[in-house]
Structures are given as structure tokens and as C-alpha cells.
PDB file of N, CA and C in Angstrom:
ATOM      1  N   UNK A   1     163.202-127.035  81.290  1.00  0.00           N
ATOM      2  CA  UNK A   1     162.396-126.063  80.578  1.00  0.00           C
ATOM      3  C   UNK A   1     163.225-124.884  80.082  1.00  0.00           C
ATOM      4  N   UNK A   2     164.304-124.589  81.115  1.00  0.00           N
ATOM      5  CA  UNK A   2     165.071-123.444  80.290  1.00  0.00           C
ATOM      6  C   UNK A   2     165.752-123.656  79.402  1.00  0.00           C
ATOM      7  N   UNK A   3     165.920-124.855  78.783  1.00  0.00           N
ATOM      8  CA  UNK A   3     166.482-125.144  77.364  1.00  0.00           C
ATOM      9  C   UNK A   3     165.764-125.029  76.341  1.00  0.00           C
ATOM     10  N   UNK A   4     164.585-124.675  76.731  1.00  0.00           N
ATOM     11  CA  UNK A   4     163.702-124.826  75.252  1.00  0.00           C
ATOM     12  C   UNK A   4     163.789-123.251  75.293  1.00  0.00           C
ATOM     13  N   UNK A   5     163.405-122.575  76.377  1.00  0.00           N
ATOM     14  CA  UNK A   5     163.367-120.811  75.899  1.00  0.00           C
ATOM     15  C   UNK A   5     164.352-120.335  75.531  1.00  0.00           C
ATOM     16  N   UNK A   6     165.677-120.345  75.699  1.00  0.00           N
ATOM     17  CA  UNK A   6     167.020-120.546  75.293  1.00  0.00           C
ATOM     18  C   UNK A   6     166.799-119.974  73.605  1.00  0.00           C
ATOM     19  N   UNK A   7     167.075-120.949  72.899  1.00  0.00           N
ATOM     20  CA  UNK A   7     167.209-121.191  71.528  1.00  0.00           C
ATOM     21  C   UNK A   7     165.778-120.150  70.859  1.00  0.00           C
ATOM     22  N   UNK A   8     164.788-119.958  71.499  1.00  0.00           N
ATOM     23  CA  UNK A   8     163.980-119.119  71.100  1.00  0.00           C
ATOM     24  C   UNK A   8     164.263-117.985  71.202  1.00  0.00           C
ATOM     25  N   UNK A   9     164.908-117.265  72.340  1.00  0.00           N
ATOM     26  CA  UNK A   9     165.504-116.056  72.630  1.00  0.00           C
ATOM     27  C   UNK A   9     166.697-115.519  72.399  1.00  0.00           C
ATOM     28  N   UNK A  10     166.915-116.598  71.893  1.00  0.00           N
ATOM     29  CA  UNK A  10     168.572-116.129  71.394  1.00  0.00           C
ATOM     30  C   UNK A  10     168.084-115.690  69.950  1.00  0.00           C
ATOM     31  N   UNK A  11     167.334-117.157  69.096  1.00  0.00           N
ATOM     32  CA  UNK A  11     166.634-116.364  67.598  1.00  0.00           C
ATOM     33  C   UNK A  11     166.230-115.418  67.467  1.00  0.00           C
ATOM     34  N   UNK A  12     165.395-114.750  68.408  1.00  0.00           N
ATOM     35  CA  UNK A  12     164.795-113.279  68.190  1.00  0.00           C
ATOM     36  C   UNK A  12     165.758-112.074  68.574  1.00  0.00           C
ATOM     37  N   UNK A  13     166.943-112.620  69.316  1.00  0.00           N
ATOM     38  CA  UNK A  13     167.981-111.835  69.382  1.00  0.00           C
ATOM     39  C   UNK A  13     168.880-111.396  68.340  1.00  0.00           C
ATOM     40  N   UNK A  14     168.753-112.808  67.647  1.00  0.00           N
ATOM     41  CA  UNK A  14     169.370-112.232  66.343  1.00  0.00           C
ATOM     42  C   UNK A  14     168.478-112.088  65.142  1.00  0.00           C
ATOM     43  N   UNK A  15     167.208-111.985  65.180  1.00  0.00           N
ATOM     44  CA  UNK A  15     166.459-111.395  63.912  1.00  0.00           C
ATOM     45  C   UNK A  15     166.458-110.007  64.712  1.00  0.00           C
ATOM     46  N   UNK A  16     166.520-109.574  66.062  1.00  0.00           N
ATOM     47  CA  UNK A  16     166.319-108.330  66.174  1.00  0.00           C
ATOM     48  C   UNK A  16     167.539-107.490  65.578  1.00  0.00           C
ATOM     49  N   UNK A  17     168.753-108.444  66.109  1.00  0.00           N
ATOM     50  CA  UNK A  17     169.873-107.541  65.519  1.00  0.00           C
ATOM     51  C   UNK A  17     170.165-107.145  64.274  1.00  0.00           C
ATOM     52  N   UNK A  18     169.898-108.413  63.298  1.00  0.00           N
ATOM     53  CA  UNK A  18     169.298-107.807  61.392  1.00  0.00           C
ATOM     54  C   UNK A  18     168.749-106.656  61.123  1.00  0.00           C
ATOM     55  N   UNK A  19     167.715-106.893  61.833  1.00  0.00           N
ATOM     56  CA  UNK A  19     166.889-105.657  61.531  1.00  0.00           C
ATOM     57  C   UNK A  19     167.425-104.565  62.099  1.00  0.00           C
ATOM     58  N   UNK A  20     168.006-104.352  62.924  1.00  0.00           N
ATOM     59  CA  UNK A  20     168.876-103.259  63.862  1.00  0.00           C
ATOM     60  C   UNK A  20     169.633-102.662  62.836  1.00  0.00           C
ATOM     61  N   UNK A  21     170.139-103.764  62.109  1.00  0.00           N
ATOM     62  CA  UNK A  21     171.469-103.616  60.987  1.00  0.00           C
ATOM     63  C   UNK A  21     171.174-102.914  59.939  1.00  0.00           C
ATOM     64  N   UNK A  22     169.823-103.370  59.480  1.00  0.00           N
ATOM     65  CA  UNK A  22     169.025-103.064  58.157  1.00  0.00           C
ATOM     66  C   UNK A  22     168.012-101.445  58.683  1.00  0.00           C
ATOM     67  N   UNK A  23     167.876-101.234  59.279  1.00  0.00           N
ATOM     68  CA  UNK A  23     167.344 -99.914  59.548  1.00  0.00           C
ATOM     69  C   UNK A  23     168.651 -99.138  59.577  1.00  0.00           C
ATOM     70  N   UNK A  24     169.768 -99.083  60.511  1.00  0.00           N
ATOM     71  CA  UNK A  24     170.940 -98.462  60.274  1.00  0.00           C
ATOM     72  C   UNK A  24     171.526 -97.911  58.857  1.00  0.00           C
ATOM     73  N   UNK A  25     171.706 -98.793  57.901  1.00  0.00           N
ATOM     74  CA  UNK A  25     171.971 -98.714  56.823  1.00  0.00           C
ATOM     75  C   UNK A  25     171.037 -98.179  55.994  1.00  0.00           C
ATOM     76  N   UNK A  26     169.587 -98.253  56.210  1.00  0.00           N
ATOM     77  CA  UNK A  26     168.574 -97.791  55.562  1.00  0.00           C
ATOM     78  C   UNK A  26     169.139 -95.985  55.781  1.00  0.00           C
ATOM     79  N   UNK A  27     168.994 -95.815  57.030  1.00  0.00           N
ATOM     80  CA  UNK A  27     169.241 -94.398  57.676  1.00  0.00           C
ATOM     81  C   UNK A  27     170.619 -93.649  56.931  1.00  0.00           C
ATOM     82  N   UNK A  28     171.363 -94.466  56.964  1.00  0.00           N
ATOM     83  CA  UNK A  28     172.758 -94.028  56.779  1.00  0.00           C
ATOM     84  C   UNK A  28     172.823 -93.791  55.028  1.00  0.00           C
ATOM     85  N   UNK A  29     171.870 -94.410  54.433  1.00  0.00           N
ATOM     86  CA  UNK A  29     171.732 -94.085  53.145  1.00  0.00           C
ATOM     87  C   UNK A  29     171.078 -92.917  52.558  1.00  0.00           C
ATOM     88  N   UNK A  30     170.149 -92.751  53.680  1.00  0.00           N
ATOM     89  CA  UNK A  30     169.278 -91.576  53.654  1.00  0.00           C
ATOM     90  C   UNK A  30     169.913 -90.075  53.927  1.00  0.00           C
ATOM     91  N   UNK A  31     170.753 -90.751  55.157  1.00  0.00           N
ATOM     92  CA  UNK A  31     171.906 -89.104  55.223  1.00  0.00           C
ATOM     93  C   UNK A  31     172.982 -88.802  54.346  1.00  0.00           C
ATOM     94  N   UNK A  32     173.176 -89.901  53.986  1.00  0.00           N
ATOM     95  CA  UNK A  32     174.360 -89.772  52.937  1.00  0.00           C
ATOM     96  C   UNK A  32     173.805 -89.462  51.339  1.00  0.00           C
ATOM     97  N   UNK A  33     172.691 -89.616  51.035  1.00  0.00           N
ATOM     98  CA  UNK A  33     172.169 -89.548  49.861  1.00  0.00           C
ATOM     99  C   UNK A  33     173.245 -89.970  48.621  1.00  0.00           C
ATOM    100  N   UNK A  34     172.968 -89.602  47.442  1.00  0.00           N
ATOM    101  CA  UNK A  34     173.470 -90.170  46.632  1.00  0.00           C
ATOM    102  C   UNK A  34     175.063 -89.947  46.345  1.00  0.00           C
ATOM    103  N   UNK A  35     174.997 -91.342  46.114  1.00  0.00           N
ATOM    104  CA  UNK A  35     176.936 -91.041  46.333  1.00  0.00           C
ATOM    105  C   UNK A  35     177.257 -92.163  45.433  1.00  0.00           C
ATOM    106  N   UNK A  36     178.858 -91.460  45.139  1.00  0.00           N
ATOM    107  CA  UNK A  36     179.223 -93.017  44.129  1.00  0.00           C
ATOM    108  C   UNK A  36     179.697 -94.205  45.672  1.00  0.00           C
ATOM    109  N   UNK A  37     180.024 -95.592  44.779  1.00  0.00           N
ATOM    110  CA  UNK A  37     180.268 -96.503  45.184  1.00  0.00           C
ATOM    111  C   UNK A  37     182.018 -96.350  46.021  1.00  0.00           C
ATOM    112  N   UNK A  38     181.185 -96.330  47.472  1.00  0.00           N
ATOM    113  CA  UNK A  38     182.490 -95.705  48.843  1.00  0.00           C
ATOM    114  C   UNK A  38     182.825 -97.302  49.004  1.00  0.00           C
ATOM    115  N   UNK A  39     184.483 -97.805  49.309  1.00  0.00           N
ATOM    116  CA  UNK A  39     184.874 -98.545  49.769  1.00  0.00           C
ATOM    117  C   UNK A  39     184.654 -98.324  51.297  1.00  0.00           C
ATOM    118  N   UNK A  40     184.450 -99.355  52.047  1.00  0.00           N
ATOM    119  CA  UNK A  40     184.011 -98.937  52.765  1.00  0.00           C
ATOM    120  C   UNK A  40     182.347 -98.772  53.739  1.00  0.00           C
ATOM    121  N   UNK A  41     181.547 -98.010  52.628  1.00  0.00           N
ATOM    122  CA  UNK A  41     180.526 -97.679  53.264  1.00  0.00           C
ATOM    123  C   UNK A  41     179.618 -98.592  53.573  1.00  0.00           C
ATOM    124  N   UNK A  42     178.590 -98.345  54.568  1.00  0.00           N
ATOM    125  CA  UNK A  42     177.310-100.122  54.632  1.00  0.00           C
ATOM    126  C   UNK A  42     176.476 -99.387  54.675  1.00  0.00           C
ATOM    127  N   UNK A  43     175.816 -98.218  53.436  1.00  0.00           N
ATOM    128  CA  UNK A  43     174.553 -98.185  53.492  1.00  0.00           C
ATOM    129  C   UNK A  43     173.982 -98.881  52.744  1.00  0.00           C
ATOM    130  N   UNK A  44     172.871 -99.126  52.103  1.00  0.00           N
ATOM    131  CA  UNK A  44     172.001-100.087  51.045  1.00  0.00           C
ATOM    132  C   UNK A  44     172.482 -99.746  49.943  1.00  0.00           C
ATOM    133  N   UNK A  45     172.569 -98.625  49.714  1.00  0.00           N
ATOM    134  CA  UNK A  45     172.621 -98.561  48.521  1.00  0.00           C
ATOM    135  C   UNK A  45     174.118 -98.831  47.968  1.00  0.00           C
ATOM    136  N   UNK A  46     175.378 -98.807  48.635  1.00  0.00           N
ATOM    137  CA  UNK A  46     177.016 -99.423  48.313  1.00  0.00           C
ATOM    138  C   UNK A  46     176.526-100.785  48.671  1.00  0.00           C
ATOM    139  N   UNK A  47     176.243-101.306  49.304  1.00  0.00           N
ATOM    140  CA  UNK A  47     175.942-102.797  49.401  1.00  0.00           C
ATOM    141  C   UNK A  47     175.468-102.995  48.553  1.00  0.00           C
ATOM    142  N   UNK A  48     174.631-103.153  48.116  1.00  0.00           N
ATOM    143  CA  UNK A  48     173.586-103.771  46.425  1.00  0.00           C
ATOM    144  C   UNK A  48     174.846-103.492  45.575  1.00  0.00           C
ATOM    145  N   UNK A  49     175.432-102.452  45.243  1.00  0.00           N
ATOM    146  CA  UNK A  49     176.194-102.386  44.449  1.00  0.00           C
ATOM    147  C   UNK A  49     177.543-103.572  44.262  1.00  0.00           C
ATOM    148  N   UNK A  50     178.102-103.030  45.781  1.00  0.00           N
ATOM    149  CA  UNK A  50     179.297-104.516  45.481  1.00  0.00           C
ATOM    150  C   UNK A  50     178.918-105.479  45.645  1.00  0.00           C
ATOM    151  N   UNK A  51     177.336-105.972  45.841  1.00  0.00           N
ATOM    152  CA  UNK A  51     176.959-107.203  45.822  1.00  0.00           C
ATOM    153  C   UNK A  51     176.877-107.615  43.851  1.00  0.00           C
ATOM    154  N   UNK A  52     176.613-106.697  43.306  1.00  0.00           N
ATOM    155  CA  UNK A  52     175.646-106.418  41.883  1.00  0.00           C
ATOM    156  C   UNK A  52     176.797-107.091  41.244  1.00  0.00           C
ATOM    157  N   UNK A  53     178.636-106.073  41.564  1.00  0.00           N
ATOM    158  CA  UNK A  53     179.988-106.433  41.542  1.00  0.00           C
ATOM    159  C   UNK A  53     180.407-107.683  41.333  1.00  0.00           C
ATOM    160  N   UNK A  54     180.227-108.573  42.473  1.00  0.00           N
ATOM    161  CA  UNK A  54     180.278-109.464  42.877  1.00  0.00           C
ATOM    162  C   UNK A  54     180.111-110.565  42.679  1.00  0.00           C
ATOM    163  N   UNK A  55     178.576-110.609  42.124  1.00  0.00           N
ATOM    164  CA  UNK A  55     177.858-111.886  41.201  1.00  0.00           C
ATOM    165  C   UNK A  55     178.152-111.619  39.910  1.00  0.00           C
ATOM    166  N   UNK A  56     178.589-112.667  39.019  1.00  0.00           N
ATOM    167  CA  UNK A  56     178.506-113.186  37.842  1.00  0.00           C
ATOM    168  C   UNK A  56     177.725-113.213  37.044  1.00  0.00           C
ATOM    169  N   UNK A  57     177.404-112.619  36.049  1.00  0.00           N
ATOM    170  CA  UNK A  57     176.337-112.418  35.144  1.00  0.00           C
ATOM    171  C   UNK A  57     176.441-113.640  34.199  1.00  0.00           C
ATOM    172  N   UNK A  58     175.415-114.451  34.261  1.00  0.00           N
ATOM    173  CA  UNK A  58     175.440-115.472  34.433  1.00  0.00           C
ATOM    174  C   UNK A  58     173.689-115.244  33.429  1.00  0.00           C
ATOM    175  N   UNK A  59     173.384-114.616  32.788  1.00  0.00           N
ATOM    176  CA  UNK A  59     172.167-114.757  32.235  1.00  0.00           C
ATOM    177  C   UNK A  59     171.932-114.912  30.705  1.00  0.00           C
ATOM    178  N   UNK A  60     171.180-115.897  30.496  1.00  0.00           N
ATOM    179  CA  UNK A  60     171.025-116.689  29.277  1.00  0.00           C
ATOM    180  C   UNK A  60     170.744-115.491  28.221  1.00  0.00           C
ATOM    181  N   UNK A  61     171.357-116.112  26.924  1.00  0.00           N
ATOM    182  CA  UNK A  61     170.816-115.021  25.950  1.00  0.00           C
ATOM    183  C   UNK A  61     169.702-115.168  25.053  1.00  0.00           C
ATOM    184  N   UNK A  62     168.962-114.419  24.960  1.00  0.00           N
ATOM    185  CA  UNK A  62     167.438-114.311  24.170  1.00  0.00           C
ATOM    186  C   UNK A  62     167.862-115.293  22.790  1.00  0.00           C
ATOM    187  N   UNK A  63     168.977-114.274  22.168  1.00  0.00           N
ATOM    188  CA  UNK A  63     168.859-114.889  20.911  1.00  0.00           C
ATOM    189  C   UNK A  63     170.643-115.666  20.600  1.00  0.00           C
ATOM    190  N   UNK A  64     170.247-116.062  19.709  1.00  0.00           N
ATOM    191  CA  UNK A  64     171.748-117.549  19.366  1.00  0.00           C
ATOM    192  C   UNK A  64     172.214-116.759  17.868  1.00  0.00           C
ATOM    193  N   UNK A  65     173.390-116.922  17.542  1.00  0.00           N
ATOM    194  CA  UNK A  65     173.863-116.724  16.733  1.00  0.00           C
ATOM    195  C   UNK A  65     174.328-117.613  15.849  1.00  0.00           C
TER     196      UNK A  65
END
């Protein structure tokens, strides 16, 4: 039986820690307010950014030439 609670408690261990992660950064964005893009920093708002960085714009165009 303790193999089955196992794998359940470990999952909520790590959705708790996400969220641990994601409130942190929420916070840390909030004290830091607006700022340019810090190497470095993990609040939400430098994350989205070098994520934004990161991906390939990759989007179709309306019109053809």
C-alpha cells in the first residue's frame, strides 16, 4: 500500500513546489516593479520576456505578395 501513496505525494510535492516558484516570482516582480530586461532576474515579468526572445516568430502572414 505504501507504493501507491508514494507517487501521489511526491506529485503534490512537486505541484506544491511550482506554485511556491510562481508566487515567488509573482512577488519579486511586484517589488522590483518595472524594470528593463535583467540577465539574470526570475521575476514574471524577465521571464515572459526571454521566453518572447527565445521563440521564433513563426506567424503566418495575412497578406501574399
Amino acid at each position: 500500500m505504501n507504493k501507491h501513496k508514494n507517487p501521489e505525494q511526491s506529485l503534490k510535492a512537486k505541484q506544491r513546489m511550482i506554485l511556491e516558484m510562481i508566487n515567488a516570482s509573482w512577488e519579486l516582480a511586484e517589488r522590483l516593479g518595472k524594470h528593463p530586461l535583467k540577465s539574470g532576474c526570475n521575476c514574471v515579468s524577465c521571464v515572459n520576456k526571454r521566453k518572447r526572445f527565445a521563440e521564433e516568430r513563426k506567424r503566418e502572414w495575412k497578406f501574399k505578395l
